[in-house]
Protein backbone atom coordinates (compact mmCIF):
# COMPACT_ATOMS: atom_id res chain seq x y z
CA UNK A 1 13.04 -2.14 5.86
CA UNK A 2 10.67 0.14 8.25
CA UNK A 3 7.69 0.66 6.83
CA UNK A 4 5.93 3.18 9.71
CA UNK A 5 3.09 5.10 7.44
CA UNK A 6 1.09 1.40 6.34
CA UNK A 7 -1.45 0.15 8.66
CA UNK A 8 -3.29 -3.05 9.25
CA UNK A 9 -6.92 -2.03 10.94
CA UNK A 10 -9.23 -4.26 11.11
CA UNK A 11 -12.27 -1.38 11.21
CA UNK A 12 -10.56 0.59 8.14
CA UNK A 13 -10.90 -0.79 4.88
CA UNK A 14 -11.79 -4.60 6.39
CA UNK A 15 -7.80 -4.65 7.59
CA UNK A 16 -6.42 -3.75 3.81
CA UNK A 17 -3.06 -2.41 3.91
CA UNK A 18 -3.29 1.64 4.26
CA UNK A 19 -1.35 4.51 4.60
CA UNK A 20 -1.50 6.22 8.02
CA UNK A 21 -5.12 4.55 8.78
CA UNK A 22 -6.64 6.32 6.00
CA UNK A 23 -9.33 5.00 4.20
CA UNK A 24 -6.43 5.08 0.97
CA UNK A 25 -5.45 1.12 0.78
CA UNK A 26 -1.71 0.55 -0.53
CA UNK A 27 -3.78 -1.20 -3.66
CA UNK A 28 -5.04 1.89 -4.78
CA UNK A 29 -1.81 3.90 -4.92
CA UNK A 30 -0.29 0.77 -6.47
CA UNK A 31 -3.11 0.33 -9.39
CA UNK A 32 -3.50 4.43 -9.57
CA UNK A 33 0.86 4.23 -10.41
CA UNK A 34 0.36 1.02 -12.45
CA UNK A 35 -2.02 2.82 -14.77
CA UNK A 36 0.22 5.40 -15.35
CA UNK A 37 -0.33 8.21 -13.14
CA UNK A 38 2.50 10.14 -11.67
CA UNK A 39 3.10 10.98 -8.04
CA UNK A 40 2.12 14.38 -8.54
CA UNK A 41 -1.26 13.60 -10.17
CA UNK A 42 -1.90 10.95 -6.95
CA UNK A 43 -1.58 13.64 -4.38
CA UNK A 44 -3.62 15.98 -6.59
CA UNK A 45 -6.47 13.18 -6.20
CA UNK A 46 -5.72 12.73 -2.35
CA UNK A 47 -4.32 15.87 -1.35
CA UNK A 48 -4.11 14.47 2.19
CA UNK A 49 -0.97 11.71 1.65
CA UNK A 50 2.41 12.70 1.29
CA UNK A 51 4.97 12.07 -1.36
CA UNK A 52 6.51 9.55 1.50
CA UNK A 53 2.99 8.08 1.36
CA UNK A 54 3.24 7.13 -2.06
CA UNK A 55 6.52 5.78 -1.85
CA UNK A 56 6.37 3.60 1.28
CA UNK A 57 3.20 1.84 -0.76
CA UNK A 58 5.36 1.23 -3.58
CA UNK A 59 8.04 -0.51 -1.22
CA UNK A 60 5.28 -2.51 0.39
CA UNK A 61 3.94 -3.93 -2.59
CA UNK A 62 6.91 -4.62 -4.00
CA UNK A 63 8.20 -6.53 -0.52
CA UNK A 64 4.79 -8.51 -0.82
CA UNK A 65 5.47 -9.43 -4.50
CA UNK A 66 8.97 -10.99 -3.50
CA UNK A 67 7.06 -13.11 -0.70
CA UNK A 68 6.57 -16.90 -1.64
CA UNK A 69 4.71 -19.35 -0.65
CA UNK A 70 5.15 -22.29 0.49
CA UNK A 71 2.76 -25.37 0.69
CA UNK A 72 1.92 -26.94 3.95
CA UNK A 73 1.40 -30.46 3.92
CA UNK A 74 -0.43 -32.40 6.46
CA UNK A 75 1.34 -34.68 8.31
């Protein structure tokens, strides 16, 4: 998967996850869809993103959910 419109800056947002170097981190679309708010009512809040925006976070958090972890033990 090619995720080309989140960004990892370490001088926006302390390095959050954000769309297109905005100051709009991939957590806020995610909690802003999570409480129930459509896609339409996101862009009306930040009429700056895209639809494309919105969905690319969605993808990303959902590719970071599936991540596991595993322990590292000293040797």
């Amino acid at each position: 998967m090619e995720l080309n419109r989140i960004t990892f800056d370490p001088n926006v947002m302390g390095g959050k996850p954000c769309v297109r170097g905005m100051r709009v981190t991939v957590g806020t679309i995610v909690g802003l869809i999570a409480s129930g708010k459509s896609f339409d009512e996101v862009l009306e809040f930040y009429p700056y993103l895209e639809a494309e925006d919105i969905s690319e976070a969605l993808a990303y958090a959902a590719w970071r959910a599936d991540e596991i972890e595993i322990p590292f033990q000293a040797a």
